[in-house]
Protein backbone atom coordinates (compact mmCIF):
# COMPACT_ATOMS: atom_id res chain seq x y z
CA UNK A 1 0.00 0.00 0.00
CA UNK A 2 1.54 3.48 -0.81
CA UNK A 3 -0.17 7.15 0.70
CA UNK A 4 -1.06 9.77 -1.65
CA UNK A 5 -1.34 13.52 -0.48
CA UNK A 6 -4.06 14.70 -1.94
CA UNK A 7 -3.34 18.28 -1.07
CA UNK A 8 -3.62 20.83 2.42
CA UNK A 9 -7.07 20.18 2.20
CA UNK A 10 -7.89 16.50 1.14
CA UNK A 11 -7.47 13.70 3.10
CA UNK A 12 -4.59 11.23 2.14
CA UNK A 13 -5.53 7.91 0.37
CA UNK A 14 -3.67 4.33 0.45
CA UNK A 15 -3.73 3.02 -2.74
CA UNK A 16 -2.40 -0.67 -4.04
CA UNK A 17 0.15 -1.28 -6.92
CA UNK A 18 -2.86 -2.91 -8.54
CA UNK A 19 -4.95 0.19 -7.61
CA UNK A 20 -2.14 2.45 -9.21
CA UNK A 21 -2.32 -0.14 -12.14
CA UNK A 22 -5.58 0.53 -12.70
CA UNK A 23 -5.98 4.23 -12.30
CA UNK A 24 -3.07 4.28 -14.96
CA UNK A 25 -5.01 3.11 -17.75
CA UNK A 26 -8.02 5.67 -16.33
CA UNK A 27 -10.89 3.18 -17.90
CA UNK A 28 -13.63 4.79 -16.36
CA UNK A 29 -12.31 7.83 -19.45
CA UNK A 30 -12.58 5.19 -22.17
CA UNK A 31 -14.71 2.49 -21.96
CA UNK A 32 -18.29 4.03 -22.06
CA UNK A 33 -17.12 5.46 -25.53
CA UNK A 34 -14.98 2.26 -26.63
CA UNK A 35 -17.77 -0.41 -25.44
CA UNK A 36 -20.57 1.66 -28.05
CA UNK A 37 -18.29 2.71 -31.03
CA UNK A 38 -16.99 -0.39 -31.43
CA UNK A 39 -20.55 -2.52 -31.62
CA UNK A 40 -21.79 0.14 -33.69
CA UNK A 41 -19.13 -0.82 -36.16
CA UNK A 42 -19.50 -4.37 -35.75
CA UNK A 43 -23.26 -3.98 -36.04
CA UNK A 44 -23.27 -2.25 -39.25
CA UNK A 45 -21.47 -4.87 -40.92
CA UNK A 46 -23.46 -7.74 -39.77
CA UNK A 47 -26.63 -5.44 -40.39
CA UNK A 48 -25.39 -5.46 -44.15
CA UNK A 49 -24.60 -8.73 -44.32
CA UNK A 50 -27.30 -10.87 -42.63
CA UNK A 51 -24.46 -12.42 -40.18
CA UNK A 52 -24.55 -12.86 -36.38
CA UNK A 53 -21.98 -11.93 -33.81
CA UNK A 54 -19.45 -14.74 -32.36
CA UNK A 55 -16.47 -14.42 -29.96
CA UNK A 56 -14.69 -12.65 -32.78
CA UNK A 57 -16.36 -9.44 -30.96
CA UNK A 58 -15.71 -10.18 -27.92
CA UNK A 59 -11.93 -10.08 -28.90
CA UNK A 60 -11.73 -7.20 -30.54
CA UNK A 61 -13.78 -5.01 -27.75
CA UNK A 62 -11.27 -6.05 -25.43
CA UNK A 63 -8.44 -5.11 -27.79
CA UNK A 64 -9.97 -1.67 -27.75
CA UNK A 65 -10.38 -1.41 -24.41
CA UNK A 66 -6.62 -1.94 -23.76
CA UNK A 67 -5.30 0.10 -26.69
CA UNK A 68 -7.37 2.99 -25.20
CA UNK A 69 -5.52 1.95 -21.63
CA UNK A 70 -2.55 1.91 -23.71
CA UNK A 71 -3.14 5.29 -25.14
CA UNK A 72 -3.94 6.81 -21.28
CA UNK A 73 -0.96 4.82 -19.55
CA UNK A 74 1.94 5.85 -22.30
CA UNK A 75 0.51 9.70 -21.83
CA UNK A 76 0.97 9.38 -17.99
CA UNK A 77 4.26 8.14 -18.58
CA UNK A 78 5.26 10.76 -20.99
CA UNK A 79 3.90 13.52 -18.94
CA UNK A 80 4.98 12.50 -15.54
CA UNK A 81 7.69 15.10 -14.98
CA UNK A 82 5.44 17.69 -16.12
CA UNK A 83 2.24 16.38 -14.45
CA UNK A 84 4.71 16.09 -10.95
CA UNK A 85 4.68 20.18 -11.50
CA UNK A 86 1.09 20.35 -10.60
CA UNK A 87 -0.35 18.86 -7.38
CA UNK A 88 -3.84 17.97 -8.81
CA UNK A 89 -2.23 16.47 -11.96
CA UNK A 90 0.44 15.03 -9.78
CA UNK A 91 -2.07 13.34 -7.33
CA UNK A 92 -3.53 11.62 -10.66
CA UNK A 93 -0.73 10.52 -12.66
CA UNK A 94 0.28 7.59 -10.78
CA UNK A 95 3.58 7.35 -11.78
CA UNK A 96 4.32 11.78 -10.92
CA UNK A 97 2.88 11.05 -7.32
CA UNK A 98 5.62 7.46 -6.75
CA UNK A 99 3.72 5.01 -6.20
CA UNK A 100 4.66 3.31 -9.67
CA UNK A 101 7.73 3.79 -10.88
CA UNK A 102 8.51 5.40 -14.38
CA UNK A 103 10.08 1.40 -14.99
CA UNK A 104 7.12 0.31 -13.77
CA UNK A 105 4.71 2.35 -16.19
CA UNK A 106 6.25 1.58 -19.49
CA UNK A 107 6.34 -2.46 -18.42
CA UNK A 108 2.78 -2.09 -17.61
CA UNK A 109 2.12 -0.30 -20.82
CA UNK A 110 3.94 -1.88 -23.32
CA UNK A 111 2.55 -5.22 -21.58
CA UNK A 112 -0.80 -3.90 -22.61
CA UNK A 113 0.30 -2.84 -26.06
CA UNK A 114 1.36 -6.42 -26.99
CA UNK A 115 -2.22 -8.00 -25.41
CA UNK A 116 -4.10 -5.75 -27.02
CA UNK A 117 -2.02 -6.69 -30.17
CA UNK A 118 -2.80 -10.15 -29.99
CA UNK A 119 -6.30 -9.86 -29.11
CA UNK A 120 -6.85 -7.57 -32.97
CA UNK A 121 -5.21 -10.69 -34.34
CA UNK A 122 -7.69 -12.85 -33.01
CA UNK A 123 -10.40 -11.00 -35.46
CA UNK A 124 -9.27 -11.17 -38.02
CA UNK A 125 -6.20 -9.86 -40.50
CA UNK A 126 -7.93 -6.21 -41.14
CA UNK A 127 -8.76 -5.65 -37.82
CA UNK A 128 -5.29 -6.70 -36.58
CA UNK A 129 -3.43 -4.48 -39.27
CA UNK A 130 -6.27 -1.09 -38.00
CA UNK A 131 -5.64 -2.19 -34.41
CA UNK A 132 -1.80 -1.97 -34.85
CA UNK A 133 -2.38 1.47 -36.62
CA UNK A 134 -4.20 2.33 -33.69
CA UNK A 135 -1.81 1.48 -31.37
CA UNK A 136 0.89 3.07 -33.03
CA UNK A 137 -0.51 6.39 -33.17
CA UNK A 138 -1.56 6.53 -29.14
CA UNK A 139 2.13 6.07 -29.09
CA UNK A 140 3.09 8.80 -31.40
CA UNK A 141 0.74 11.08 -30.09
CA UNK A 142 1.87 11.24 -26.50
CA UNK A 143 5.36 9.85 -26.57
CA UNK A 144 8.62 11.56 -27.03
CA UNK A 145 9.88 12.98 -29.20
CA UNK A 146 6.87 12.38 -31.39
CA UNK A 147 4.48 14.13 -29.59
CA UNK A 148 1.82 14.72 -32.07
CA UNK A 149 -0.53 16.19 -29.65
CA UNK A 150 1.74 19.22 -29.23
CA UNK A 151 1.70 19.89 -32.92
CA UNK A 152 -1.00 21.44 -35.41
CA UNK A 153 -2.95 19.36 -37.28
CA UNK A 154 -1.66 15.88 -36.43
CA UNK A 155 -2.86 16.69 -32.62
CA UNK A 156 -6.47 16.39 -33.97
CA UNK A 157 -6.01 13.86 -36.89
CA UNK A 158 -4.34 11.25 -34.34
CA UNK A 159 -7.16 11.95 -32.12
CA UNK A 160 -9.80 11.81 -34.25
CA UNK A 161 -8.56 8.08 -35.54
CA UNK A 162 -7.36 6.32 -32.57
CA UNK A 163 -9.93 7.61 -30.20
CA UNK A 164 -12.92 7.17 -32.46
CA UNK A 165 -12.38 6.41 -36.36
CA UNK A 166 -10.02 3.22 -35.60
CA UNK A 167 -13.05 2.09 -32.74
CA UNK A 168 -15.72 2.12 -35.27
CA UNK A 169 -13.58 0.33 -38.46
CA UNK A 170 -12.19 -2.43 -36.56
CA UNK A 171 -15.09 -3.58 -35.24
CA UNK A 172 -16.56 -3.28 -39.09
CA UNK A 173 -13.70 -4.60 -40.70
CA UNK A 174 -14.20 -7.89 -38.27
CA UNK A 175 -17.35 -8.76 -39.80
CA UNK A 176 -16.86 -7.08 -43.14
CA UNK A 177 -14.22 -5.83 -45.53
CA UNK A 178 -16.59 -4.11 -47.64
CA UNK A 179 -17.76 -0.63 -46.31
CA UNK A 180 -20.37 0.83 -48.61
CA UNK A 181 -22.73 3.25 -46.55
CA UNK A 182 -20.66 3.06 -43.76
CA UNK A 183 -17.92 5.29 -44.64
CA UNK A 184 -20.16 8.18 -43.30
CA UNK A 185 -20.62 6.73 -40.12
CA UNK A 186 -16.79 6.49 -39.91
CA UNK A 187 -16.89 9.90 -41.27
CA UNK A 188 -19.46 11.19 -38.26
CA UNK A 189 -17.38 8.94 -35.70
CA UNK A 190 -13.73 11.29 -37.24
CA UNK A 191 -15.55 14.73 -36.83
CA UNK A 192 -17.59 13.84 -33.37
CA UNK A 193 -13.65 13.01 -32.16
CA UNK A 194 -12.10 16.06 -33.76
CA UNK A 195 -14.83 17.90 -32.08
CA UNK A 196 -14.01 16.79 -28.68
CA UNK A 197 -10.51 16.99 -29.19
CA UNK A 198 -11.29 21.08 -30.02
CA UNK A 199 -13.53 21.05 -27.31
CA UNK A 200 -10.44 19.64 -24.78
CA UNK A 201 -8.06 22.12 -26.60
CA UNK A 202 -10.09 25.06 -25.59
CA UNK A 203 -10.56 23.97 -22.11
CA UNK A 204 -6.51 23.86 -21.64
CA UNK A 205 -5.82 26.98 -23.72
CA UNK A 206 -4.32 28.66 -21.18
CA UNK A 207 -2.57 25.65 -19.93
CA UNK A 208 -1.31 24.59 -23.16
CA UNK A 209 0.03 28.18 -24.35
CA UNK A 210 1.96 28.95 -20.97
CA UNK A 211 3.71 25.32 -21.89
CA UNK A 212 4.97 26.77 -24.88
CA UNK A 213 2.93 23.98 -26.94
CA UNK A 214 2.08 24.70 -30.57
CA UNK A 215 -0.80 22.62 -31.42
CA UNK A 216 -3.77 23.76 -32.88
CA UNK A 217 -5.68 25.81 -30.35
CA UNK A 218 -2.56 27.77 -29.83
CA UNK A 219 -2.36 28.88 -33.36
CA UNK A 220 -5.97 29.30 -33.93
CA UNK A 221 -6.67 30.64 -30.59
CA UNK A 222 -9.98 30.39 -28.57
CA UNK A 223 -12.28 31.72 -31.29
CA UNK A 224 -10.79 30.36 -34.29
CA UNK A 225 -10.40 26.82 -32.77
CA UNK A 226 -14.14 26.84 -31.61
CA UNK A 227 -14.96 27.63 -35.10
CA UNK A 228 -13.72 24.42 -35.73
CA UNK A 229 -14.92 22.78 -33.65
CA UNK A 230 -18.73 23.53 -34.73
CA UNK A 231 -17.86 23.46 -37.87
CA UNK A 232 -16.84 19.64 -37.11
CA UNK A 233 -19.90 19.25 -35.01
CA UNK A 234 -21.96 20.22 -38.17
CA UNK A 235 -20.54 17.74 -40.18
CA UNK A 236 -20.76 15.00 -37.88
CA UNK A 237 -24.37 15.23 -37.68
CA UNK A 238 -24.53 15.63 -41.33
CA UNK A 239 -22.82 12.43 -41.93
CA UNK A 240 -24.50 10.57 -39.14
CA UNK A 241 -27.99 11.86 -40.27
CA UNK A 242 -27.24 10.64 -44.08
CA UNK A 243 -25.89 6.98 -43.22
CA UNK A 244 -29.05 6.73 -41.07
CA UNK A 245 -31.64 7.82 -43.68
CA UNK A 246 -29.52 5.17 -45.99
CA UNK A 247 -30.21 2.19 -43.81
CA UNK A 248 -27.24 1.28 -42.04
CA UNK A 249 -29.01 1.01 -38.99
CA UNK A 250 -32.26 -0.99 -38.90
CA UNK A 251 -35.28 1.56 -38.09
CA UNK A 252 -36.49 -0.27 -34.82
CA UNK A 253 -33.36 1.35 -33.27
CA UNK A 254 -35.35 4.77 -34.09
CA UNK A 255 -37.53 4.27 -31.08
CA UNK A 256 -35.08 2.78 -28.58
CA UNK A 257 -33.21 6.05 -29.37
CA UNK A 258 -36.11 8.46 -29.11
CA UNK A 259 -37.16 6.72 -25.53
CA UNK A 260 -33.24 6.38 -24.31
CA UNK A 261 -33.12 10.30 -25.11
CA UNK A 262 -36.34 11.14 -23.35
CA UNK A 263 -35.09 9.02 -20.42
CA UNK A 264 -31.39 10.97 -20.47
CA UNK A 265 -33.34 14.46 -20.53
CA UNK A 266 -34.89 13.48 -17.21
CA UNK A 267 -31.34 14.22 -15.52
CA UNK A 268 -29.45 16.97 -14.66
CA UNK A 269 -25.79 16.85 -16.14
CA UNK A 270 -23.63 18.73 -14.18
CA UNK A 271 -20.53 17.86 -15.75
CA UNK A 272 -18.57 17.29 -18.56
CA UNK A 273 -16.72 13.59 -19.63
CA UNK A 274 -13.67 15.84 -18.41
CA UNK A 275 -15.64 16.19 -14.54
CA UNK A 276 -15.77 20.04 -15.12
CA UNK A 277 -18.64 22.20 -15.34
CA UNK A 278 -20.94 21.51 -18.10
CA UNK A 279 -21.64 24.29 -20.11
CA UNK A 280 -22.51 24.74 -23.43
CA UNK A 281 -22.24 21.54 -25.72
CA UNK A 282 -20.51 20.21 -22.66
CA UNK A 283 -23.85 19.62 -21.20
CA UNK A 284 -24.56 16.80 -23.83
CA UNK A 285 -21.75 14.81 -23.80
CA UNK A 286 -22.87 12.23 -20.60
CA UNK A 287 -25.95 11.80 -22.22
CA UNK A 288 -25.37 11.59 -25.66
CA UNK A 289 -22.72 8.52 -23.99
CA UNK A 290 -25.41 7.32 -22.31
CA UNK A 291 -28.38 7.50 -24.88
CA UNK A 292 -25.04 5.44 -27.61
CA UNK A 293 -24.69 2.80 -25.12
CA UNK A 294 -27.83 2.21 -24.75
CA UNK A 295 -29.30 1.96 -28.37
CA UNK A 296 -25.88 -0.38 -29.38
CA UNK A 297 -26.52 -2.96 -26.45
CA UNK A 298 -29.48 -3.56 -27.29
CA UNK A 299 -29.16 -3.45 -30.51
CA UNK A 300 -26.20 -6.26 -29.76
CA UNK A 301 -29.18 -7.97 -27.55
CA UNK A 302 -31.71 -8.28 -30.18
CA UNK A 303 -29.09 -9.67 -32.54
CA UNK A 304 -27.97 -13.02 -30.18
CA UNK A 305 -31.76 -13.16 -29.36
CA UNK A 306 -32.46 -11.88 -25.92
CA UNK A 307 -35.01 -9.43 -27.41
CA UNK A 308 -37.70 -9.86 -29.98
CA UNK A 309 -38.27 -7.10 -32.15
């Protein structure tokens, strides 16, 4: 067990190596996007071709799961000397606060890299060669001296396809090699990413630009940047609207959807994904989450015949 000062005014906390483990691949972050994106693909391709989901999906949700831990855990790494600057960032990174050791986090995340490696391979040779791309570019975008989320353009491009894009084709490209009408949806799931990636961007403006960073917000600034990202917003509902009035979801989902949002709009969201206050567009994002999981699990459910539609 190892203590963690939380700060003058927080009470310290005794956390476990496999605690620390954990926390390092922050899955609570991940997994209610990963868990929906990657159905949805895996859906759509077995909604085009009259198949039925095996173990094949089981494998490569898992292999998302821990190339999204693998993504989390090599940015902790990379950041830790920075992050061990700032006592809230410090108390989160588990490797800035000592309690795992900067050996300790690239074992752990490099042993997740390779599982998560082997489980794409398991479904098949497409999805093993977009998992790998995947993979590589969480590495590239945090890692030094790469670092593509300090530079313009390929700060949002890698984040747009390995947090989002990559989800969506793999679990496709498990099922089917043969896109058709899905290309928008992967084209809604790039610009909903590249959205939140703006919407992060202008949340740590101030942050990023007293680092002396030079990715895209800093160039753009605050207004050009959320430009963007409406501008993305617009055409992620665009593509999403014109892939679902071409069929790639069956219409039954239209009323688990409709009821799901209904259900959502009977909360109050406080926060954002990022646990700060929701404002703005912010205010959807836990829902909208919520409302996706929803509508893919049970669209998974009717599919292996625990619901009758």
């Amino acid at each position: 067990m190892v203590d963690i000062s939380l700060g003058d005014s927080v009470k310290i906390v005794r956390i476990s190596k496999f605690g620390a483990i954990m926390r390092l691949t922050r899955w609570r972050e991940h997994v209610p996007y990963t868990i929906p994106a990657v159905i949805a693909g895996a859906m759509m391709a077995l909604h085009q071709t009259d198949g039925q989901p095996d173990l094949r999906l089981v494998a490569v949700v898992l292999a998302n799961i821990l190339a999204q831990s693998f993504a989390f855990m090599i940015n902790d790494v990379a950041d830790a000397p920075d992050d061990a600057l700032d006592p809230a960032k410090s108390a989160r990174n588990m490797i800035s606060n000592g309690t795992l050791s900067q050996l300790e986090g690239m074992a752990w995340s490099w042993g997740v890299f390779v599982l998560a490696l082997g489980l794409f391979a398991l479904a098949g040779t497409w999805t093993f060669v977009l998992g790998a791309v995947q993979l590589i570019l969480c590495y590239l975008y945090s890692a030094h001296p790469f670092r593509w989320k300090a530079r313009v353009g390929t700060d949002v491009i890698s984040h747009a396809l390995m947090l989002s894009t990559l989800l969506v084709m793999t679990g496709f490209f498990t099922y089917s090699a043969v896109p058709g009408l899905a290309w928008w949806m992967f084209g809604c799931a790039f610009f909903f990413s590249a959205y939140g990636q703006f919407f992060n961007q202008i949340d740590d403006y101030e942050v990023d630009k007293a680092a002396g960073l030079r990715n895209t917000v800093v160039l753009l600034g605050r207004r050009g940047t959320r430009i963007l990202m409406y501008v993305c917003a617009f055409f992620a509902v665009a593509f999403a609207s014109i892939g679902i009035l071409s069929g790639v979801f069956p219409s039954w989902l239209a009323t688990i959807a409709l009821v799901s949002i209904f259900a959502c709009a009977l909360f109050l969201w406080d926060t954002d994904m990022r646990g700060n206050k929701a404002e703005g567009s912010g205010a959807f994002q836990k829902p909208a989450l919520l409302m996706l999981n929803i509508v893919m699990l049970t669209w998974l459910a009717q599919s292996i015949g625990f619901m009758q539609m």
